[in-house]
Protein backbone atom coordinates (compact mmCIF):
# COMPACT_ATOMS: atom_id res chain seq x y z
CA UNK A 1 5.60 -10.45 -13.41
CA UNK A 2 5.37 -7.17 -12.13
CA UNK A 3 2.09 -6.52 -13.88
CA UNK A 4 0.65 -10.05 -12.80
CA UNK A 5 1.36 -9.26 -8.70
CA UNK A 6 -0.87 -5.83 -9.49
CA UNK A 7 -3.81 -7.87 -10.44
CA UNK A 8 -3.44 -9.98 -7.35
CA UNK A 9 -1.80 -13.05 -9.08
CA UNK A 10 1.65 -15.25 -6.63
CA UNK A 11 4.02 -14.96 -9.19
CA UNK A 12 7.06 -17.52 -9.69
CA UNK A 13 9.99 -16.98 -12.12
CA UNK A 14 11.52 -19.86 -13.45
CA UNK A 15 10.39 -22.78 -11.31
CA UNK A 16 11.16 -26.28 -13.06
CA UNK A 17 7.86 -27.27 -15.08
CA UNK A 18 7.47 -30.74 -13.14
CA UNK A 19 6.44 -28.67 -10.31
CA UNK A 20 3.41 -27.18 -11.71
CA UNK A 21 1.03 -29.76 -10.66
CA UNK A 22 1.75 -29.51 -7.21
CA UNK A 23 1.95 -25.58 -7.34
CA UNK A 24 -1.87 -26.45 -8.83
CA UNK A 25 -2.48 -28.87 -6.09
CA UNK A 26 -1.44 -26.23 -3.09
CA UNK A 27 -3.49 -23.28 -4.64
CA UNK A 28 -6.71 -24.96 -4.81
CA UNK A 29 -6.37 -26.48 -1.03
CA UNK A 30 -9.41 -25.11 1.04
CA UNK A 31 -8.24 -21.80 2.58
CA UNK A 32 -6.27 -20.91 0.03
CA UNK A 33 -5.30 -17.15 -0.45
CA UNK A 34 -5.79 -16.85 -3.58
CA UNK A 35 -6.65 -19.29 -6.84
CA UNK A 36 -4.53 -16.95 -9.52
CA UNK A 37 -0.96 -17.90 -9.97
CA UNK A 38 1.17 -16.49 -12.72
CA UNK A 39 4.32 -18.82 -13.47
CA UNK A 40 7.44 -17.77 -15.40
CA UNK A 41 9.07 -20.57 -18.06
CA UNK A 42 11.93 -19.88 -20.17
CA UNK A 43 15.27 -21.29 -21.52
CA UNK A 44 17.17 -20.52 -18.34
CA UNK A 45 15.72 -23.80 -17.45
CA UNK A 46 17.84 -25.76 -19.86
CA UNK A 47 17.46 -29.70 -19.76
CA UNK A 48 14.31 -28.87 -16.84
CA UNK A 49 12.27 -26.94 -19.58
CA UNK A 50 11.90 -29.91 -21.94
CA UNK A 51 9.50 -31.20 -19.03
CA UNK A 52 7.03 -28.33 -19.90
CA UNK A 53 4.73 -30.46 -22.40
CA UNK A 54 4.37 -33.19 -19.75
CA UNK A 55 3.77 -30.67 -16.75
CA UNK A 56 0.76 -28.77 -18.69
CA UNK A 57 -0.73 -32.47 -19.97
CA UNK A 58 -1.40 -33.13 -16.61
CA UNK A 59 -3.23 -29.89 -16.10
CA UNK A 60 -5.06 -30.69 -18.90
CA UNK A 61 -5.72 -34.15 -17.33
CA UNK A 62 -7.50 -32.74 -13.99
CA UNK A 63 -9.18 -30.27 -15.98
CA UNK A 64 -6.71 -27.21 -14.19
CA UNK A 65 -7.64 -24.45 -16.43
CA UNK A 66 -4.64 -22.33 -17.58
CA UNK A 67 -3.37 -20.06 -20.24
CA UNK A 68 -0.30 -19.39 -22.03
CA UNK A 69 0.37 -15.69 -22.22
CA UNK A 70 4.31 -16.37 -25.38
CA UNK A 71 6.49 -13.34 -25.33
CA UNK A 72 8.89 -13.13 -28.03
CA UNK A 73 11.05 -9.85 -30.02
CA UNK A 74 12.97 -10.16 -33.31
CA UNK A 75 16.64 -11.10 -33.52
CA UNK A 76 17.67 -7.71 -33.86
CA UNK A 77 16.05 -7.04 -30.72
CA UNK A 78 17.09 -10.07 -28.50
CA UNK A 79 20.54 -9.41 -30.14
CA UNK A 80 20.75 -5.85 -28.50
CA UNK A 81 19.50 -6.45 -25.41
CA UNK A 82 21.89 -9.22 -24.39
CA UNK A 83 24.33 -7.07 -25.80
CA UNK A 84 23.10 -3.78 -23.28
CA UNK A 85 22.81 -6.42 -20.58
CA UNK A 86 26.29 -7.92 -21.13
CA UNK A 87 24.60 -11.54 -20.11
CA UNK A 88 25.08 -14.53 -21.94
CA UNK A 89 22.40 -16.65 -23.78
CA UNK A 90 21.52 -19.63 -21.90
CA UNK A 91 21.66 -22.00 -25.28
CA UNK A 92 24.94 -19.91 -25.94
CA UNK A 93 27.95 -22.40 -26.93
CA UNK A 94 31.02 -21.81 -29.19
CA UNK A 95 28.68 -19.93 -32.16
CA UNK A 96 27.37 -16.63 -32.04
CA UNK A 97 24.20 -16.07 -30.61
CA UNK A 98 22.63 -15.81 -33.75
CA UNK A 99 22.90 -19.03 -33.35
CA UNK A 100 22.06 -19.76 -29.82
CA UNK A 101 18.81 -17.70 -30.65
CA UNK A 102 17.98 -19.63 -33.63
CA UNK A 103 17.99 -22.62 -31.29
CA UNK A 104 15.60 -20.89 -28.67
CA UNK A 105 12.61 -20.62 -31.31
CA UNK A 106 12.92 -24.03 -32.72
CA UNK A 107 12.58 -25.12 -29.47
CA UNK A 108 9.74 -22.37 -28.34
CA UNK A 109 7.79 -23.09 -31.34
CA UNK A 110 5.59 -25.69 -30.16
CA UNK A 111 4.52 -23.56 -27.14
CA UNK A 112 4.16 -20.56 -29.41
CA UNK A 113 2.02 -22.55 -31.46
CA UNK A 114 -0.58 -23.34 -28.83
CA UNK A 115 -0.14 -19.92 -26.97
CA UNK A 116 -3.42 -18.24 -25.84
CA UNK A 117 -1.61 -14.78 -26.13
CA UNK A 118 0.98 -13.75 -28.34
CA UNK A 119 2.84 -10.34 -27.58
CA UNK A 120 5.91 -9.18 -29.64
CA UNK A 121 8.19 -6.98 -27.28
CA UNK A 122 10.28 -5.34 -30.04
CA UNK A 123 8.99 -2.16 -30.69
CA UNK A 124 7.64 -2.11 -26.95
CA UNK A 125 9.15 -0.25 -23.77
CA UNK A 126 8.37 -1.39 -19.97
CA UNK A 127 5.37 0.60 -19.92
CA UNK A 128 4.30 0.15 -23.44
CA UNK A 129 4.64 -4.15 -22.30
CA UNK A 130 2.54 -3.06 -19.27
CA UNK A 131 -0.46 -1.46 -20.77
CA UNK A 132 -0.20 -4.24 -23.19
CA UNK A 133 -0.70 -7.13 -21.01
CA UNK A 134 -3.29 -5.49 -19.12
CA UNK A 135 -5.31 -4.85 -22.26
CA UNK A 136 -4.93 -8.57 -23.69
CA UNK A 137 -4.44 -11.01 -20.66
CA UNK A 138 -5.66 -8.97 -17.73
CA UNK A 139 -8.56 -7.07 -18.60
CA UNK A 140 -10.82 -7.44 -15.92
CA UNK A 141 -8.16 -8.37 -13.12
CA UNK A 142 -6.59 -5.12 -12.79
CA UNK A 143 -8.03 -3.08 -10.03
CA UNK A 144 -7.82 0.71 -9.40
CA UNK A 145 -6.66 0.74 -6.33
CA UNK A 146 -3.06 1.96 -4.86
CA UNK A 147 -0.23 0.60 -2.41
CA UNK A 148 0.99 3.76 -0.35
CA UNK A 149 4.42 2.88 1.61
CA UNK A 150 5.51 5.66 3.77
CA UNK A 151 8.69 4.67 4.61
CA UNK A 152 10.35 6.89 7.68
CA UNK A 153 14.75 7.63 7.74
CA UNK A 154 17.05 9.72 9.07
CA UNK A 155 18.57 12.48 6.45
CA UNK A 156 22.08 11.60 8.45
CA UNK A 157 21.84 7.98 7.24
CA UNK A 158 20.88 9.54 3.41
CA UNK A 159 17.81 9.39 1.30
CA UNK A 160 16.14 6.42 0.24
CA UNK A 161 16.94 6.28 -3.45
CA UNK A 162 13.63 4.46 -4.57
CA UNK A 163 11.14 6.70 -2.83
CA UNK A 164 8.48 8.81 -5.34
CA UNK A 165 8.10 11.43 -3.07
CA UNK A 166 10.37 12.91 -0.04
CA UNK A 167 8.33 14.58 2.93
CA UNK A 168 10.63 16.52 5.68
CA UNK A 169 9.76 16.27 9.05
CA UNK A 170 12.86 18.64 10.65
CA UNK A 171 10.36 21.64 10.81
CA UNK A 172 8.69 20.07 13.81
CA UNK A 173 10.88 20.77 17.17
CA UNK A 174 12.74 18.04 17.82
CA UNK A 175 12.09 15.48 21.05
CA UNK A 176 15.83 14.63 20.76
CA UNK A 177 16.34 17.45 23.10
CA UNK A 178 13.58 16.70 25.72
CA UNK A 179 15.29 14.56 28.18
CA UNK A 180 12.40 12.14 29.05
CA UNK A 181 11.66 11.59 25.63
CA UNK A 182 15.02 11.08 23.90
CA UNK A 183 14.67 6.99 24.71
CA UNK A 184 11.64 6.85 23.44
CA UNK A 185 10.55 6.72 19.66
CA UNK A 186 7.68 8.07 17.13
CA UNK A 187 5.68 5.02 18.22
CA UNK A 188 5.40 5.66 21.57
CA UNK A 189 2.60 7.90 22.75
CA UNK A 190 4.62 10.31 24.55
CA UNK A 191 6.75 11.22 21.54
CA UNK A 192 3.72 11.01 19.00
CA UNK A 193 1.54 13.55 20.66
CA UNK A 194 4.32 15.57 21.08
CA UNK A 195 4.88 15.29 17.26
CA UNK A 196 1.40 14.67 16.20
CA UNK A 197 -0.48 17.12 18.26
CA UNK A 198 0.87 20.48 17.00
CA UNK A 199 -1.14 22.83 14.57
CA UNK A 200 1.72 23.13 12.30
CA UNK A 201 1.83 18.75 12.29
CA UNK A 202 -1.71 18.52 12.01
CA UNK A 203 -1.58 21.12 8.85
CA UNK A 204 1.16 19.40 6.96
CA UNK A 205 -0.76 16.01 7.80
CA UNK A 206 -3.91 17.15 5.65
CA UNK A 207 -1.99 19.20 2.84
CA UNK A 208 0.22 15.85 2.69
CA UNK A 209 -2.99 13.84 2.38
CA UNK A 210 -4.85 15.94 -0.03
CA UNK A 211 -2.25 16.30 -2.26
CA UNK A 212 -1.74 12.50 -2.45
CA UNK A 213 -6.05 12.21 -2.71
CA UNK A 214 -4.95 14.50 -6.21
CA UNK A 215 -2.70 12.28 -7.54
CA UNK A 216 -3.55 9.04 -7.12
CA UNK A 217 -6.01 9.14 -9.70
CA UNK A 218 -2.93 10.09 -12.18
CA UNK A 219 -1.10 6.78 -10.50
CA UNK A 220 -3.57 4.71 -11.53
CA UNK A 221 -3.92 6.42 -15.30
CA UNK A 222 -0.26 5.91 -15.83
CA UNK A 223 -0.14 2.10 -14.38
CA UNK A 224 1.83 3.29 -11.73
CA UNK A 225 0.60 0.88 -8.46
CA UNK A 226 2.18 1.39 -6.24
CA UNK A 227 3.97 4.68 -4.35
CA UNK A 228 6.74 5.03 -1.66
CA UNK A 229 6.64 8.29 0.24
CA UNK A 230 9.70 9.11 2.57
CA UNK A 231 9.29 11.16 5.46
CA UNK A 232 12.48 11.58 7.10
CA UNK A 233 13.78 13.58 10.30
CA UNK A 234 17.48 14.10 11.58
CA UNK A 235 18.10 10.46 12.83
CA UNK A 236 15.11 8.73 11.89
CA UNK A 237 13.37 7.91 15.46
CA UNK A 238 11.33 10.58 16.74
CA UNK A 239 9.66 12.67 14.46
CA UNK A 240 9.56 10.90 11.03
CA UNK A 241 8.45 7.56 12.48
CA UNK A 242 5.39 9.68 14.41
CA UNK A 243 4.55 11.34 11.16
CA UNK A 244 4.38 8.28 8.91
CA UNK A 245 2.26 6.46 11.01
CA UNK A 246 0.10 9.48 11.40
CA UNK A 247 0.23 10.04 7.92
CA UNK A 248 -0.64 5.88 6.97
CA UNK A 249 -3.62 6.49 9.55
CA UNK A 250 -4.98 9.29 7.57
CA UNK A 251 -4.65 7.86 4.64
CA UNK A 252 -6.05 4.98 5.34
CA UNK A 253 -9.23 5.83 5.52
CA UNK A 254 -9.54 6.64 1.67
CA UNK A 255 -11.04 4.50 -0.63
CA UNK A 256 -9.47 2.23 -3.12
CA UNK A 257 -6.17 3.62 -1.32
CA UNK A 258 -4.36 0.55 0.48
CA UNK A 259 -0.98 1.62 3.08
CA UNK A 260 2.28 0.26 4.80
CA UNK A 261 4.20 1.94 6.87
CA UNK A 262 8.44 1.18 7.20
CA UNK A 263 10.71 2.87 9.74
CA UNK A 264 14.47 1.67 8.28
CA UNK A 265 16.31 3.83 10.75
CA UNK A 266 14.34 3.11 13.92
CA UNK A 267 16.68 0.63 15.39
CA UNK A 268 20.02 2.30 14.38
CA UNK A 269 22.23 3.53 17.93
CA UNK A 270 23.35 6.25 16.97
């Protein structure tokens, strides 16, 4: 799914099948954001899946063109994966899920048979999966161009575990301590050209940049889409927040380079 919302697709996981015609219907309404919808069936729809057939004949019916993109993985495989996962099969009953998986093909193999795609996961990892449906569903979809997140936070509140790269912002004096500016925050203009408009700020700001213009490129080589930078500060107000909207407007401006900026500490008290 992951994949699918990098090529610009709305993605859906495991919406009951009689729904797809009207997913079809609201996606092709004038003003529509986009026309490419990527929809997620499985087993974990028990009784609701048998409805699949019916759901795609009326597709077929308004001439909705669609293709079916069958992931599957040998026993062995499915076997040890529920087993890392510790979740149970959805067909599971009193047998062993041997058997429960024996019942998910005979009851896939229709859909299998009239697949457009068929990709077998077992000897693939994430990536491996990645590069795989980009080279057989997706090929000409995929874009090269980046989502940079800078994400601002206070070091007293911790680090954000998910961010790719950590940027400190402490080495810029602090407008905590001037008394005018202490209510304010980064996205005020007070407090950003006091943070902003220092040679050291305005030096880290292009280094930062530049060395983000160098790797992208290596991003995009490895599938890697998108890219959360943290830039944090003591408490997550003043100085962080200035310098990753300074450092979203900056880089901005590069092509094929598309940015968000967070603040998750801004409205904390204290």
């Amino acid at each position: 799914m992951e994949t699918f919302e990098d090529a610009g697709y709305f993605c859906v996981d495991n919406m009951p099948p009689q729904m797809i015609p009207a997913m079809a219907d609201l996606f092709r309404l004038p003003g529509a954001k986009t026309d490419r919808v990527a929809l997620v069936f499985d087993v974990r729809g028990r009784k609701y899946f048998n409805e699949l057939d019916g759901a795609l004949a009326e597709l077929d019916k308004r001439a909705i063109p669609y293709r079916i993109v069958f992931l599957e993985a040998s026993e062995d495989t499915l076997a040890a994966r529920y087993q890392a996962t510790r979740r149970q099969h959805p067909l599971a009953t009193d047998d062993s899920l041997s058997g429960a998986i024996a019942r998910e093909r005979r009851l896939l193999g229709a859909l299998r048979d009239r697949a457009d795609v068929v990709i077998d996961t077992s000897d693939l990892n994430v990536h491996q999966l990645r590069r795989r449906v980009q080279d057989t569903v997706l090929a000409g979809d995929l874009t090269d161009r980046v989502m940079v997140t800078f994400l601002s936070f206070g070091y007293k509140y911790g680090l954000p575990h998910e961010a790719d790269m950590v940027l400190d912002a402490r080495f810029i004096p602090n407008p905590h301590w001037e008394e005018e500016l202490r209510p304010l925050c980064g996205l005020d203009e007070p407090v950003r050209s006091y943070v902003i408009e220092r040679t050291e700020t305005l030096g880290f700001v292009e280094r930062a940049v530049s060395l983000l213009r160098y790797l992208i490129p290596f991003y995009v080589g490895e599938c890697k889409r998108y890219v959360l930078v943290a830039v944090g500060c003591t408490g997550g107000r003043h100085r962080s927040v200035a310098l990753a909207e300074a450092l979203a407007d900056r880089l901005g401006q590069e092509p094929k380079v598309n940015v968000s900026v967070r603040h998750r500490d801004l409205e904390r008290k204290s």
